[in-house]
Protein backbone atom coordinates (compact mmCIF):
# COMPACT_ATOMS: atom_id res chain seq x y z
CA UNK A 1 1.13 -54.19 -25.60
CA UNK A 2 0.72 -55.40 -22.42
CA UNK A 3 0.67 -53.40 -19.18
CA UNK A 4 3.73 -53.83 -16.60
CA UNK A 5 2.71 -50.68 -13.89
CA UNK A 6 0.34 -48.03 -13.60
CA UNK A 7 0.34 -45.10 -10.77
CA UNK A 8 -1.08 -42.04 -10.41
CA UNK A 9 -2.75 -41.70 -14.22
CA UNK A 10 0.80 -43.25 -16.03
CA UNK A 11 0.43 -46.41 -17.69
CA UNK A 12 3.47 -48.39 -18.42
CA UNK A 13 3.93 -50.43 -21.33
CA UNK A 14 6.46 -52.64 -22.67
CA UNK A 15 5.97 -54.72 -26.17
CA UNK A 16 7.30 -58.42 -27.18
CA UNK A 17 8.33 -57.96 -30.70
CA UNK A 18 10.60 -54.93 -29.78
CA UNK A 19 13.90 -53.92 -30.84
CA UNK A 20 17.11 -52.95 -29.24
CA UNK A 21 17.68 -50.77 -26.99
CA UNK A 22 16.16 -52.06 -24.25
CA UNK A 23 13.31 -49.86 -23.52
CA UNK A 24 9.39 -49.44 -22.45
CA UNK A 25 6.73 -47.06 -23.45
CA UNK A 26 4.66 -44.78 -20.52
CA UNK A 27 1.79 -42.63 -21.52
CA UNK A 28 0.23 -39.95 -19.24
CA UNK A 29 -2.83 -38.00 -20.29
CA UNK A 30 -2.46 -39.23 -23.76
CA UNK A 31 1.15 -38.09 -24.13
CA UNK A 32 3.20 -40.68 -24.95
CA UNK A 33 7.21 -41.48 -24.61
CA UNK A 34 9.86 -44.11 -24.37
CA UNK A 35 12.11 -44.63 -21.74
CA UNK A 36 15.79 -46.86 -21.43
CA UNK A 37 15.63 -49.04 -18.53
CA UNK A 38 17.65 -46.26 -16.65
CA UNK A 39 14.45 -43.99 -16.56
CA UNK A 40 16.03 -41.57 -19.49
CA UNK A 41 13.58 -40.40 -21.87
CA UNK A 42 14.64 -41.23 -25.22
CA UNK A 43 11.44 -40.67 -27.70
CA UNK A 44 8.18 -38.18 -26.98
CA UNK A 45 7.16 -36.23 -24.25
CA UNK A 46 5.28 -36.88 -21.12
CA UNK A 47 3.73 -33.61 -21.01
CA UNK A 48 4.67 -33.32 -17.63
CA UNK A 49 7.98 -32.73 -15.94
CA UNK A 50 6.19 -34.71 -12.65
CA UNK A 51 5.05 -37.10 -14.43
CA UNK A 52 8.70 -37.57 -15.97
CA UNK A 53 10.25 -37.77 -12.18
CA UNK A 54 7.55 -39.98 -11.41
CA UNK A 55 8.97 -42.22 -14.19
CA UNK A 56 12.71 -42.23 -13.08
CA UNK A 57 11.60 -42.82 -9.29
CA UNK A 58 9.43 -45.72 -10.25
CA UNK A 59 12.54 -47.07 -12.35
CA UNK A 60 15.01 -46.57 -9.49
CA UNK A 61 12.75 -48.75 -7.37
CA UNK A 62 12.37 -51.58 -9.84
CA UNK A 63 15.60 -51.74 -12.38
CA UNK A 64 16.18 -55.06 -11.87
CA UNK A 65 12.14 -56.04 -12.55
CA UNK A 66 12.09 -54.27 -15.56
CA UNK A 67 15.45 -55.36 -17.24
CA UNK A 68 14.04 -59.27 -16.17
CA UNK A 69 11.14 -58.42 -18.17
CA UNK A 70 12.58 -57.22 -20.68
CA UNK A 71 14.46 -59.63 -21.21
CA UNK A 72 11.05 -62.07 -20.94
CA UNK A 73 9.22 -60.24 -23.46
CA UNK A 74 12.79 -60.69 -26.06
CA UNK A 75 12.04 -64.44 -25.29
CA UNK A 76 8.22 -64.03 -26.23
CA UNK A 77 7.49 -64.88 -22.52
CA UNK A 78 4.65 -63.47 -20.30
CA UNK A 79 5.42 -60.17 -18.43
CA UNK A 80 5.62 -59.33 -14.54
CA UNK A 81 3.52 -57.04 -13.63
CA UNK A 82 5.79 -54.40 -11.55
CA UNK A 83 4.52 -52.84 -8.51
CA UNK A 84 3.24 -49.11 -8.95
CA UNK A 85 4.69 -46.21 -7.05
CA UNK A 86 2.70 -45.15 -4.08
């Protein structure tokens, strides 16, 4: 699954062969969970309420990056690597 972001120990994720709704994956300290592309959790836990804001800041910065990726990995396409959050 190939890696779109990482900051400050969370590693985002987002696969090819996925289904709807339009979604990635972000695991922090070996907690995983799955996120829409509006930064709401949906699946899992983070472990971390921080790490969860840290999440829906990150997503509030790059929407539009992430929903064009998305829709590159529907069409098999390489993904973007995203800028982290600093």
């Amino acid at each position: 699954m190939p890696e779109i972001s990482r900051f400050f120990g969370i590693i985002i994720r987002m696969y090819y062969d996925e289904h709807n709704p339009p979604h990635f994956h972000a695991e922090y300290q070996g907690h995983k969970a799955v996120f829409d592309l509006n930064g709401n959790m949906t699946h899992g836990d983070l472990g971390s309420r921080t790490a969860r804001k840290l999440v829906r800041d990150w997503v509030d910065l790059h929407v539009d990056e992430i929903g064009q990726n998305w829709e590159l990995a529907m069409h098999g396409k390489e993904l973007k690597t995203i800028d982290p959050l600093t």
